[in-house]
N, C-alpha and C. Protein backbone atom coordinates (compact mmCIF):
# COMPACT_ATOMS: atom_id res chain seq x y z
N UNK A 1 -19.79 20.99 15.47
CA UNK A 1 -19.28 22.35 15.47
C UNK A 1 -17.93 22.38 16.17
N UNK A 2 -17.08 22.80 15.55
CA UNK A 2 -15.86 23.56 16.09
C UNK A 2 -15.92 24.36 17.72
N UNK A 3 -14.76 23.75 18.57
CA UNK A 3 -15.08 24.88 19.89
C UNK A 3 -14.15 25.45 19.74
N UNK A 4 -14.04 26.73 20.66
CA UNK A 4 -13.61 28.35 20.51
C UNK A 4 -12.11 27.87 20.31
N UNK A 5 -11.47 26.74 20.46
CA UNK A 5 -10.18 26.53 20.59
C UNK A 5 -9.83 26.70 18.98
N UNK A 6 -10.50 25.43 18.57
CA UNK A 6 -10.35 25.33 17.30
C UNK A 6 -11.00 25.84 16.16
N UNK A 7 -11.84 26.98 16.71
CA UNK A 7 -11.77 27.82 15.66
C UNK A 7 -10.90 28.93 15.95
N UNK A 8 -10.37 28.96 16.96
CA UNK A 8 -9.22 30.25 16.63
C UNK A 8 -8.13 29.82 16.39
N UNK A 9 -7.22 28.21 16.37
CA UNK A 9 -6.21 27.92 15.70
C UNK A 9 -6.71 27.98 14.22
N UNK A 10 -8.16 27.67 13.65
CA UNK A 10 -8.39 28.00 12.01
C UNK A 10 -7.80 29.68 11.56
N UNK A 11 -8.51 30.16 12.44
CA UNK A 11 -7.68 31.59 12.43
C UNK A 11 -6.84 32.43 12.52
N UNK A 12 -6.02 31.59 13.27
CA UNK A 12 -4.44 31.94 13.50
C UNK A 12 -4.08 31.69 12.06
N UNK A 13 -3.92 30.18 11.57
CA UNK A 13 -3.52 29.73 10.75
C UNK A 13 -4.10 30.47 9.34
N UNK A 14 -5.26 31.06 9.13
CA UNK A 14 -5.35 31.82 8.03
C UNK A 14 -4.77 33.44 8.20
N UNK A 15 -4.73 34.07 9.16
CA UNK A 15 -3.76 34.86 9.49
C UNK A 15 -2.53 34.74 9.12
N UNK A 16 -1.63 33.84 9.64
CA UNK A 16 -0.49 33.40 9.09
C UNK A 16 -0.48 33.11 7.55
N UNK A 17 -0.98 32.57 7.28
CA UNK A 17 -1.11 31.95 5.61
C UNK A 17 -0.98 33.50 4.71
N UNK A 18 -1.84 34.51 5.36
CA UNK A 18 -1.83 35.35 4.61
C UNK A 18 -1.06 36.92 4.78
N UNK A 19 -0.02 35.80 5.79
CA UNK A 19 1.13 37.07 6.25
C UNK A 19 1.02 38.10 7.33
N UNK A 20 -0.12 38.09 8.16
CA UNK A 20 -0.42 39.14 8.94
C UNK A 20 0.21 38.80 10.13
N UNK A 21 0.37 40.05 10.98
CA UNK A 21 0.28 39.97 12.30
C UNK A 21 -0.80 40.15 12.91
N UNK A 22 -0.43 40.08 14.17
CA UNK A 22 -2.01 40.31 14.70
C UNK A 22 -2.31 41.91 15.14
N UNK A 23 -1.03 42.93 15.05
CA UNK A 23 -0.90 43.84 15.42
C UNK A 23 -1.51 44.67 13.70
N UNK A 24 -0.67 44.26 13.00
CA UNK A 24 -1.57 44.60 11.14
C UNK A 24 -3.00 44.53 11.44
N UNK A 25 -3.62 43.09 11.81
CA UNK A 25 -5.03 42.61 12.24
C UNK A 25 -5.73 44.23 12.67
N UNK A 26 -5.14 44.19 14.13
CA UNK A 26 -6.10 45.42 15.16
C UNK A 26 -6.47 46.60 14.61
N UNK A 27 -4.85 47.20 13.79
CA UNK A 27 -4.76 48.31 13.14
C UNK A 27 -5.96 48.05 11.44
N UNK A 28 -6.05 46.93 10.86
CA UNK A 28 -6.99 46.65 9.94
C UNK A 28 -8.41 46.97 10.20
N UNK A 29 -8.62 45.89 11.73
CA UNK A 29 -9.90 45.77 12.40
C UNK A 29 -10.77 46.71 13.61
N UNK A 30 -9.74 47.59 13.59
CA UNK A 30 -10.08 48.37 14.67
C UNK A 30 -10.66 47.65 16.43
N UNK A 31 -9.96 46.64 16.31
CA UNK A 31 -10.03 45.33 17.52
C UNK A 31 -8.53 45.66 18.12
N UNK A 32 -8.62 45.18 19.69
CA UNK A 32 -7.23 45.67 20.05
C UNK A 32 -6.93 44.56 19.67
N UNK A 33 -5.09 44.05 19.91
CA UNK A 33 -4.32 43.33 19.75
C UNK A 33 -4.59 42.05 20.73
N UNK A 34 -5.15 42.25 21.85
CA UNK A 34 -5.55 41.47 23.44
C UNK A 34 -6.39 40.51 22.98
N UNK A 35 -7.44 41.49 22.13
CA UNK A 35 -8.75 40.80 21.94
C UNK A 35 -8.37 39.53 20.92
N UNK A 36 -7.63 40.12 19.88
CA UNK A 36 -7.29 38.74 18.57
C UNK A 36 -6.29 37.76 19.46
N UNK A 37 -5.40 37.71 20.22
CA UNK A 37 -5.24 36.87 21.12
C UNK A 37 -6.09 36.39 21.22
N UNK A 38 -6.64 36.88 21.98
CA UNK A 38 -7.86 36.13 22.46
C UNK A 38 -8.91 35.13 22.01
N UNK A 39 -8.98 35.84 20.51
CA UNK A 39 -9.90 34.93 20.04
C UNK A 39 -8.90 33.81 19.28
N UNK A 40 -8.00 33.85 18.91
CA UNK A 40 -6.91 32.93 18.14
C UNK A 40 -6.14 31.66 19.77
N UNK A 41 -6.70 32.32 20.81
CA UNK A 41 -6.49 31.11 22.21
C UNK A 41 -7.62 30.38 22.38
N UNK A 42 -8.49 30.50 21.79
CA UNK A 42 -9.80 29.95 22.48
C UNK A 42 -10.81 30.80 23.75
N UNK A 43 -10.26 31.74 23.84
CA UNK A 43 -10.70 32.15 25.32
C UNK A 43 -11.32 33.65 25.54
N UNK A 44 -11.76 33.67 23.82
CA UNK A 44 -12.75 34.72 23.48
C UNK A 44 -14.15 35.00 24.18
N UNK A 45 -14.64 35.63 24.72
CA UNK A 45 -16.37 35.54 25.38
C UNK A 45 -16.48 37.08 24.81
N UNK A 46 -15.99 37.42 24.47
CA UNK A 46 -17.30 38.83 23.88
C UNK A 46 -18.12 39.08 22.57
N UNK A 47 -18.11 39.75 22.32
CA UNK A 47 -19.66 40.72 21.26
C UNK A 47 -19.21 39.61 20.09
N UNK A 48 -20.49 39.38 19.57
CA UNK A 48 -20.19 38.59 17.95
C UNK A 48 -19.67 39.67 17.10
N UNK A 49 -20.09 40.86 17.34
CA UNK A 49 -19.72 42.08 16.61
C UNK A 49 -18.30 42.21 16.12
N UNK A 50 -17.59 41.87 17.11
CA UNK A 50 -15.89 42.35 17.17
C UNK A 50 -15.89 40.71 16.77
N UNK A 51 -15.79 39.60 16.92
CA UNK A 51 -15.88 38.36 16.28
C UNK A 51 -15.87 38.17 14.56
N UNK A 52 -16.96 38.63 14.44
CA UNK A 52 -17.35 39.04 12.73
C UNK A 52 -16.46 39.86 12.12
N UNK A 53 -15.88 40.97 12.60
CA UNK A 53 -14.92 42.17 12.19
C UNK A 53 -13.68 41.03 11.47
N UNK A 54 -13.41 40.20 13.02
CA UNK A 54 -11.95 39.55 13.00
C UNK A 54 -12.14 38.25 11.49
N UNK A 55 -13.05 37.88 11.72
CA UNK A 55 -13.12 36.68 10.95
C UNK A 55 -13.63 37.30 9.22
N UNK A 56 -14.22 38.74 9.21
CA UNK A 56 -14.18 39.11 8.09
C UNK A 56 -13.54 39.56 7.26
N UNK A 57 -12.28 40.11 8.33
CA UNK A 57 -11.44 40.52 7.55
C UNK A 57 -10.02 39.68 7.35
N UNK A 58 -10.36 38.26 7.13
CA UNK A 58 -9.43 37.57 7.35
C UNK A 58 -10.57 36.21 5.90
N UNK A 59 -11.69 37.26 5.52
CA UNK A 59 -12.05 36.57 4.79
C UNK A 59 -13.00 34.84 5.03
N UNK A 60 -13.42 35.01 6.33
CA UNK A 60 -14.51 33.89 6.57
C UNK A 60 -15.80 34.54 6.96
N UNK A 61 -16.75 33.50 7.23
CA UNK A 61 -17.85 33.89 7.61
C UNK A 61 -18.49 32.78 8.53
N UNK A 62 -19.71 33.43 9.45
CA UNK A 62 -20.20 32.25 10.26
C UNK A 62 -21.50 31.60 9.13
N UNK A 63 -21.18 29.89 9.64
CA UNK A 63 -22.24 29.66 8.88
C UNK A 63 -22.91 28.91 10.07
N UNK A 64 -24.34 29.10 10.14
CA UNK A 64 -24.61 28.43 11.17
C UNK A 64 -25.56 26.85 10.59
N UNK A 65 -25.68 26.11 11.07
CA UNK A 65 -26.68 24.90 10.85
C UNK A 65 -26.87 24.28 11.84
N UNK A 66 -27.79 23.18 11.61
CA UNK A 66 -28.73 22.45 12.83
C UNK A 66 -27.37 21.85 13.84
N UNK A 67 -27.56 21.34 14.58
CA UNK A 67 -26.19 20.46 15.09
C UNK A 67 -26.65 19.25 15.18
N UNK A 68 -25.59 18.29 15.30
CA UNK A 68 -25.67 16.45 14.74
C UNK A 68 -25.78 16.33 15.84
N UNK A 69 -26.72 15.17 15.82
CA UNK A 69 -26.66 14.29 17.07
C UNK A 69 -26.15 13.06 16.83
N UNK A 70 -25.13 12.30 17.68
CA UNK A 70 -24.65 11.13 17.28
C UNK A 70 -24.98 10.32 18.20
N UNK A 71 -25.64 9.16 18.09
CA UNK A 71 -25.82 7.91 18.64
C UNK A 71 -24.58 6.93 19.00
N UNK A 72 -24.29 6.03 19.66
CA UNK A 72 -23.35 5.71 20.01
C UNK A 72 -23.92 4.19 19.23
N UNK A 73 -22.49 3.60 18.82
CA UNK A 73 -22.47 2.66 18.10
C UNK A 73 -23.40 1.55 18.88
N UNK A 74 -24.28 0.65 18.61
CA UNK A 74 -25.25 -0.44 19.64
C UNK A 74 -24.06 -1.56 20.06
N UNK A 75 -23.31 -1.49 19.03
CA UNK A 75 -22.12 -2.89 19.68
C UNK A 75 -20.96 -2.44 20.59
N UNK A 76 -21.00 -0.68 20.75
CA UNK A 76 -19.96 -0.48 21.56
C UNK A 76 -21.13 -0.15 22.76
N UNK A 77 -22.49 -0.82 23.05
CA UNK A 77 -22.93 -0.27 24.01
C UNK A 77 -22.74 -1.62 25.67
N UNK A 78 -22.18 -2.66 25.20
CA UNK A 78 -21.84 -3.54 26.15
C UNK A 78 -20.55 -2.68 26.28
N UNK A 79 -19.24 -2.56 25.90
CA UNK A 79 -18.28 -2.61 26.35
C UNK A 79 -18.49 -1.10 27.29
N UNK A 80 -19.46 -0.34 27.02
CA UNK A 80 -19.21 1.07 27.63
C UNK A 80 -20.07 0.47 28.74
N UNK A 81 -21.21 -0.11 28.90
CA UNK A 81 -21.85 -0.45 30.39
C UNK A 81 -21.48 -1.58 30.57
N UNK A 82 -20.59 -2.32 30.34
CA UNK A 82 -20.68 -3.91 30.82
C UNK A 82 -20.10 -3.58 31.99
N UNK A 83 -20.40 -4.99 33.27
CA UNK A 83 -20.03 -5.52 33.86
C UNK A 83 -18.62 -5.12 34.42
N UNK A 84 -17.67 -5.22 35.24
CA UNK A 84 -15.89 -5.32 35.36
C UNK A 84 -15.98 -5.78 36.34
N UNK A 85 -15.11 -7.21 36.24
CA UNK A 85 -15.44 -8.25 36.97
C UNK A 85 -14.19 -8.38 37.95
């Protein structure tokens, strides 16, 4: 999964793509201007509510699924615990 950083550069960048400001955005979304900052910095923490507004009207949606677990390669498991001599 994407963290808050990089899903709000996805969002900047479809913002941009599709000509907006972020001030067009607020006045669209009824979200202040602070808040889409906000979520386009990474450094969003509020309501999924106002989240969903921003990302819907910019034409995405959340999709949620299980999350991966990744194992670490067995041959990179000497060089990460070996020895340093």
């Amino acid at each position: 999964m994407a963290n808050r950083q990089q899903l709000g550069q996805t969002l900047a960048q479809a913002r941009k793509k599709q000509l907006k400001t972020q001030k067009q955005l607020a006045e669209q979304t009824a979200i202040h201007k602070s808040t889409i900052s906000e979520i386009e910095n990474g450094r969003f923490t509020g309501s999924l509510d106002i989240f969903e507004r921003y990302i819907d009207a910019l034409g995405y949606e959340i999709d949620i699924k299980p999350k991966q677990h990744q194992l670490p390669d067995w041959d990179e498991l000497d060089s990460l615990f070996g020895d340093d001599e």
